[in-house]
Protein backbone atom coordinates (compact mmCIF):
# COMPACT_ATOMS: atom_id res chain seq x y z
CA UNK A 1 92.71 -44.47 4.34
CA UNK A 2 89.62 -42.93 2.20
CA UNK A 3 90.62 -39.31 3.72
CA UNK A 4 94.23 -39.62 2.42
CA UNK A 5 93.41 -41.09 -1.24
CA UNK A 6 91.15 -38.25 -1.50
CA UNK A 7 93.43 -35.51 -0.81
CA UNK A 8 95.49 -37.15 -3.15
CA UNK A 9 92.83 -37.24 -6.03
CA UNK A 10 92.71 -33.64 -5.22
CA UNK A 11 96.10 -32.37 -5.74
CA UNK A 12 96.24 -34.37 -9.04
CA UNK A 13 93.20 -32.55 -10.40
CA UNK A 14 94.93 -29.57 -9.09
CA UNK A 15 98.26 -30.34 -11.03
CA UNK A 16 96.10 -31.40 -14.16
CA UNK A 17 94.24 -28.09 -14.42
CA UNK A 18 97.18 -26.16 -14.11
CA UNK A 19 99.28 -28.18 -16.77
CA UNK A 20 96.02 -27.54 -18.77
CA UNK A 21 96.19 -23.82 -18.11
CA UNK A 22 99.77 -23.38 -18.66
CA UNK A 23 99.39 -25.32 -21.92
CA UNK A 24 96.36 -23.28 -22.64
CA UNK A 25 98.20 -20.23 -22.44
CA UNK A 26 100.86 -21.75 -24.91
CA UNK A 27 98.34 -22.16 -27.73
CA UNK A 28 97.02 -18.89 -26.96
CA UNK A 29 99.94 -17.25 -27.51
CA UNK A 30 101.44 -19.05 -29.97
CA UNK A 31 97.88 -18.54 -31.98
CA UNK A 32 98.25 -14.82 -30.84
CA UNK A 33 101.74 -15.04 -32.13
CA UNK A 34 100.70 -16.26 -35.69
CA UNK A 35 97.98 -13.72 -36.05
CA UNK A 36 100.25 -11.09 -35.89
CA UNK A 37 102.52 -12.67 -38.12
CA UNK A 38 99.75 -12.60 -40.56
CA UNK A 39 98.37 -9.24 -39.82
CA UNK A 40 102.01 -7.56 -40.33
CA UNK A 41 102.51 -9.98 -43.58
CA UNK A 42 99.07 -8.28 -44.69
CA UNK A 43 100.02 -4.53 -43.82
CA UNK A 44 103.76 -5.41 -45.46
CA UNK A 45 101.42 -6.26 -48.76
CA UNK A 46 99.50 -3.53 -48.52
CA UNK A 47 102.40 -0.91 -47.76
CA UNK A 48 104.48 -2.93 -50.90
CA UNK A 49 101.15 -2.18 -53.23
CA UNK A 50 100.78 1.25 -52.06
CA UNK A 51 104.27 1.98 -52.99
CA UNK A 52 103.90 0.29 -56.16
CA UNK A 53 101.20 3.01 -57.37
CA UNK A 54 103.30 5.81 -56.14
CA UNK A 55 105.84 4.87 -57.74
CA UNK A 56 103.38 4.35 -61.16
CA UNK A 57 101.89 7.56 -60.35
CA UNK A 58 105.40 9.65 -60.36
CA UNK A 59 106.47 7.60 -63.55
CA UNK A 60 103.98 8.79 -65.54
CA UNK A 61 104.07 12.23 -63.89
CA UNK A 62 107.58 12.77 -65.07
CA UNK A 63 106.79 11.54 -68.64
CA UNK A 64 103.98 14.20 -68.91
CA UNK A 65 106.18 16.30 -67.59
CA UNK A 66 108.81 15.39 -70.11
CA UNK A 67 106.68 15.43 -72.62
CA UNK A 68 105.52 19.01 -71.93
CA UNK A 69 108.82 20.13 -71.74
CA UNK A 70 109.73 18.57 -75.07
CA UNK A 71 106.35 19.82 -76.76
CA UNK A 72 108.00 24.14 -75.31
CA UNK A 73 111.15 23.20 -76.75
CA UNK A 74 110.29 22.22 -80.28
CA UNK A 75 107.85 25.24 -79.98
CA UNK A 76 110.68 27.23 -78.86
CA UNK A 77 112.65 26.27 -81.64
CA UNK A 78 110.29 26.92 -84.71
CA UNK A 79 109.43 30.31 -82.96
CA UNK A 80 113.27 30.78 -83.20
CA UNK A 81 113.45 29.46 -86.90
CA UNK A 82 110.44 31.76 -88.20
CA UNK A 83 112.03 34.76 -86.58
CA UNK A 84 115.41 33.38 -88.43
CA UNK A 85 113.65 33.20 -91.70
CA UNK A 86 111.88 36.62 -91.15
CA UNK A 87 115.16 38.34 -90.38
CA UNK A 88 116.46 37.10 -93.50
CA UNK A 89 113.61 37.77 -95.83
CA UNK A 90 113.72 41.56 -94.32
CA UNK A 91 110.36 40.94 -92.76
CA UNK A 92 110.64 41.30 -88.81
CA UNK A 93 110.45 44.63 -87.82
CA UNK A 94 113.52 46.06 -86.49
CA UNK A 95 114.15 49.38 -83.60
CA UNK A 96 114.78 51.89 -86.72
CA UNK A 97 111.74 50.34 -88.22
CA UNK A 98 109.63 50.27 -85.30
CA UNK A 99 110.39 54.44 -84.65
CA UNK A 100 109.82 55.06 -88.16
CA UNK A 101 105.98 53.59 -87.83
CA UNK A 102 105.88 55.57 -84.35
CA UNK A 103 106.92 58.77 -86.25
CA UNK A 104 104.33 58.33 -89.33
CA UNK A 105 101.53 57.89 -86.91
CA UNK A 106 102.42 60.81 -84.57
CA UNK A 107 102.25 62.77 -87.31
CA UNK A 108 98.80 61.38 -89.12
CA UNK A 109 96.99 61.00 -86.12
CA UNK A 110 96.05 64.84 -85.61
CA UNK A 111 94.82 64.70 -89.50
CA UNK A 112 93.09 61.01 -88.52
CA UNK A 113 91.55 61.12 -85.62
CA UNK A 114 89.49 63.90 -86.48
CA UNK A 115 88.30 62.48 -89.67
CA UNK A 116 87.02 59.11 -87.74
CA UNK A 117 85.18 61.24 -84.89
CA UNK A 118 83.07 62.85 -87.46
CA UNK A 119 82.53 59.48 -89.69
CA UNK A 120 81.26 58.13 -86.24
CA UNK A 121 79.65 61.44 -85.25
CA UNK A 122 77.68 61.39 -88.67
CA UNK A 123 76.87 57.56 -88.26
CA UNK A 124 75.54 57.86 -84.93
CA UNK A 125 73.68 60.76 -86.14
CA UNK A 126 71.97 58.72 -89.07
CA UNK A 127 71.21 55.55 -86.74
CA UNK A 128 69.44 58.06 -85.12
CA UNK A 129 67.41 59.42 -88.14
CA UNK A 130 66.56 56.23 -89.14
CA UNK A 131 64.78 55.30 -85.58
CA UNK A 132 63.02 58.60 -85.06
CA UNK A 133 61.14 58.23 -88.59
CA UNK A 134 60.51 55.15 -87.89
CA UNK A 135 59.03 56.01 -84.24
CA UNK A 136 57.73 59.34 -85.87
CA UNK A 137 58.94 61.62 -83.27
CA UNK A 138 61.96 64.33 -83.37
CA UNK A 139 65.53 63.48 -83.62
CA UNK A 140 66.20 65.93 -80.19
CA UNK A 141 62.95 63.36 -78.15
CA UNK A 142 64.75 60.11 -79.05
CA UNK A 143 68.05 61.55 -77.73
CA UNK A 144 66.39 62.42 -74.35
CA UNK A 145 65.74 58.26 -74.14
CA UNK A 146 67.99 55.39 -74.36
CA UNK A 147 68.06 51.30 -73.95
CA UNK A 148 65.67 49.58 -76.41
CA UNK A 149 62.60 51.09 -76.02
CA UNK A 150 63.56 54.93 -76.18
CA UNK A 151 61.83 54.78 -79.24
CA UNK A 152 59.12 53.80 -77.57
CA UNK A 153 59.52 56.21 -74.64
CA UNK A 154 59.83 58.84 -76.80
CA UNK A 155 56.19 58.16 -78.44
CA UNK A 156 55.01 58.14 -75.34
CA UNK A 157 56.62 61.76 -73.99
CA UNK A 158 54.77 62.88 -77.58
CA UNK A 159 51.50 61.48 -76.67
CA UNK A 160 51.88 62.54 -73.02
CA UNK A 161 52.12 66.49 -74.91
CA UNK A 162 49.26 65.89 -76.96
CA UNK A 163 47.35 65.15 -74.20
CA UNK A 164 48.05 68.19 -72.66
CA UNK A 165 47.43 70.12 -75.93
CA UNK A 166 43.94 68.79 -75.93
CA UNK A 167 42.98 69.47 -72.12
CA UNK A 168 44.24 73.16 -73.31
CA UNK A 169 41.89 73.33 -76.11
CA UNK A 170 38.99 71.49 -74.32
CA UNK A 171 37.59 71.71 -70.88
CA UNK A 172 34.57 69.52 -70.96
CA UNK A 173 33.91 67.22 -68.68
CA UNK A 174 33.92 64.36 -71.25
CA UNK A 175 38.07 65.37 -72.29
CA UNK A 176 38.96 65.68 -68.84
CA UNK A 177 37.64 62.30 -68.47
CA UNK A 178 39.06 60.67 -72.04
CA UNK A 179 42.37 62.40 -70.56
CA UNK A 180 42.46 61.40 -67.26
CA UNK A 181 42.44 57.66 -68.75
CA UNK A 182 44.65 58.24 -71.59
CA UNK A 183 47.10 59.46 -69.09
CA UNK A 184 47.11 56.65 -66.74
CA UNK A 185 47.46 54.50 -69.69
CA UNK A 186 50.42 56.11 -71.12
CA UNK A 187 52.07 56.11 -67.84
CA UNK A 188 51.02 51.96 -67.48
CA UNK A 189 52.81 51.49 -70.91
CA UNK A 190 55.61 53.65 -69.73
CA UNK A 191 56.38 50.95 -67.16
CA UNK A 192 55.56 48.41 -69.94
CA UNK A 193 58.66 49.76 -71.68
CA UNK A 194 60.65 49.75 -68.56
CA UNK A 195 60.19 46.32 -67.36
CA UNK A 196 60.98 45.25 -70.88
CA UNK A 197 64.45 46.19 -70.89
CA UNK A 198 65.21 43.28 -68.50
CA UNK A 199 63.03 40.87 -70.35
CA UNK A 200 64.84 38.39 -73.00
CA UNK A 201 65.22 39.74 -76.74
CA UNK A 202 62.24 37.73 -78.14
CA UNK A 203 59.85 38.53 -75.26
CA UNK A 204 60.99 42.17 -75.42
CA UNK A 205 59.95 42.09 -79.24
CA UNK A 206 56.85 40.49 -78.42
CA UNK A 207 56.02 43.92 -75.53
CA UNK A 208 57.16 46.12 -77.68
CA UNK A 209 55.16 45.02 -80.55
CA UNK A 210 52.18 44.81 -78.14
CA UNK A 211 53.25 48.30 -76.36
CA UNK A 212 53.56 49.96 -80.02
CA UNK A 213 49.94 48.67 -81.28
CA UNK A 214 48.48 50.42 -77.79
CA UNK A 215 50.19 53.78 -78.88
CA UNK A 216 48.93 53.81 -81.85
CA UNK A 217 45.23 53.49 -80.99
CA UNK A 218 45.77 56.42 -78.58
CA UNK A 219 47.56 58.13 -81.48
CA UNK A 220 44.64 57.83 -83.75
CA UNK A 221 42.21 58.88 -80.48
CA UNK A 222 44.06 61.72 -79.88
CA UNK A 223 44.46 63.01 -83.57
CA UNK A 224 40.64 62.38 -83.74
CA UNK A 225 39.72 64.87 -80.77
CA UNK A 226 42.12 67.26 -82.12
CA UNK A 227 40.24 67.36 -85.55
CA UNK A 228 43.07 65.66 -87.53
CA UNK A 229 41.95 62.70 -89.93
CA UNK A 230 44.95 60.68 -90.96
């Protein structure tokens, strides 16, 4: 009797787990179910928002656009007007008008061009007066030199010559000495004036100034030994 009710008990506990399984699996899935519902309701949103800013973002690309195309036209149009009016007042140039300018200036040019080399020519020619005094060395030394400090250079080159002038006229030991250090000196400030060049305007002022005040202590040296008293 006991074996029999218990084999019973155990195929009811058996049926009970598996209607709880089975119903388990219902929830589950209908849960599951829902959850997707929801996630494609979310990505619906989401596409229906996105498309909502494209749709924004073309709007007010075609009004720019419009707008653009309306700003050309109106251009267009008083470009068209003003060339109108011009036509009428006698004032845009026409073909016969055009060749008639051509012609004129063929024929001036040979007399013109001329004329403007040697205003230039005589120009340059004065520019280059003016810095030569003002570096007090020939006209035909500055022109050997160019970039800022060709003045400069130039003074240099001149004291460079006097130097050799002096070891000419003296051959003590005490000149071949003073000359010796003059020369390396000019030479130092001679890579002064070259490092300058790539130096900005106000610090290039500042080394020239500064290069200028060294030649003209070994000016004054120089002119000394050579028996001239400025």
């Amino acid at each position: 009797m006991g074996l029999f009710s218990s084999g019973r008990t155990s195929r009811a506990q058996r049926k009970a787990q598996a209607k709880a399984l089975k119903a388990k699996a219902k929830l589950e899935a209908r849960l599951e179910d829902k959850s997707g519902r929801k996630d494609a309701k979310a990505e619906r949103k989401q596409q229906r928002k996105l498309a909502k800013k494209s749709f924004k973002a073309q709007a007010q690309l075609d009004k720019n656009a419009a707008k653009v195309l309306s700003k050309t036209n109106e251009n267009n149009l008083k470009i068209a007007q003003a060339n109108a009016k011009a036509v009428a007042d006698g004032k845009l140039l026409s073909t016969a008008r055009v060749k008639r300018y051509l012609q004129v200036a063929k024929v001036l040019s040979p007399v013109l061009v001329p004329i403007a080399y040697r205003a230039s020519t005589a120009a340059r020619e004065q520019i280059s007066r003016v810095q030569a005094d003002r570096a007090g060395v020939p006209v035909a030394e500055l022109g050997r030199y160019s970039g800022h400090g060709a003045a400069l250079s130039a003074r240099i080159s001149g004291a460079t010559e006097s130097l050799h002038t002096l070891t000419a006229k003296h051959s003590d030991a005490e000149t071949k000495t003073f000359t010796t250090i003059m020369g390396q000196r000019l030479s130092d400030l001679s890579t002064a004036v070259a490092a300058a060049e790539h130096m900005p305007a106000a610090r290039r002022r500042s080394a020239h100034a500064a290069i200028s005040r060294e030649l003209a202590a070994i000016d004054a040296d120089l002119l000394a030994r050579l028996g001239v008293r400025p």
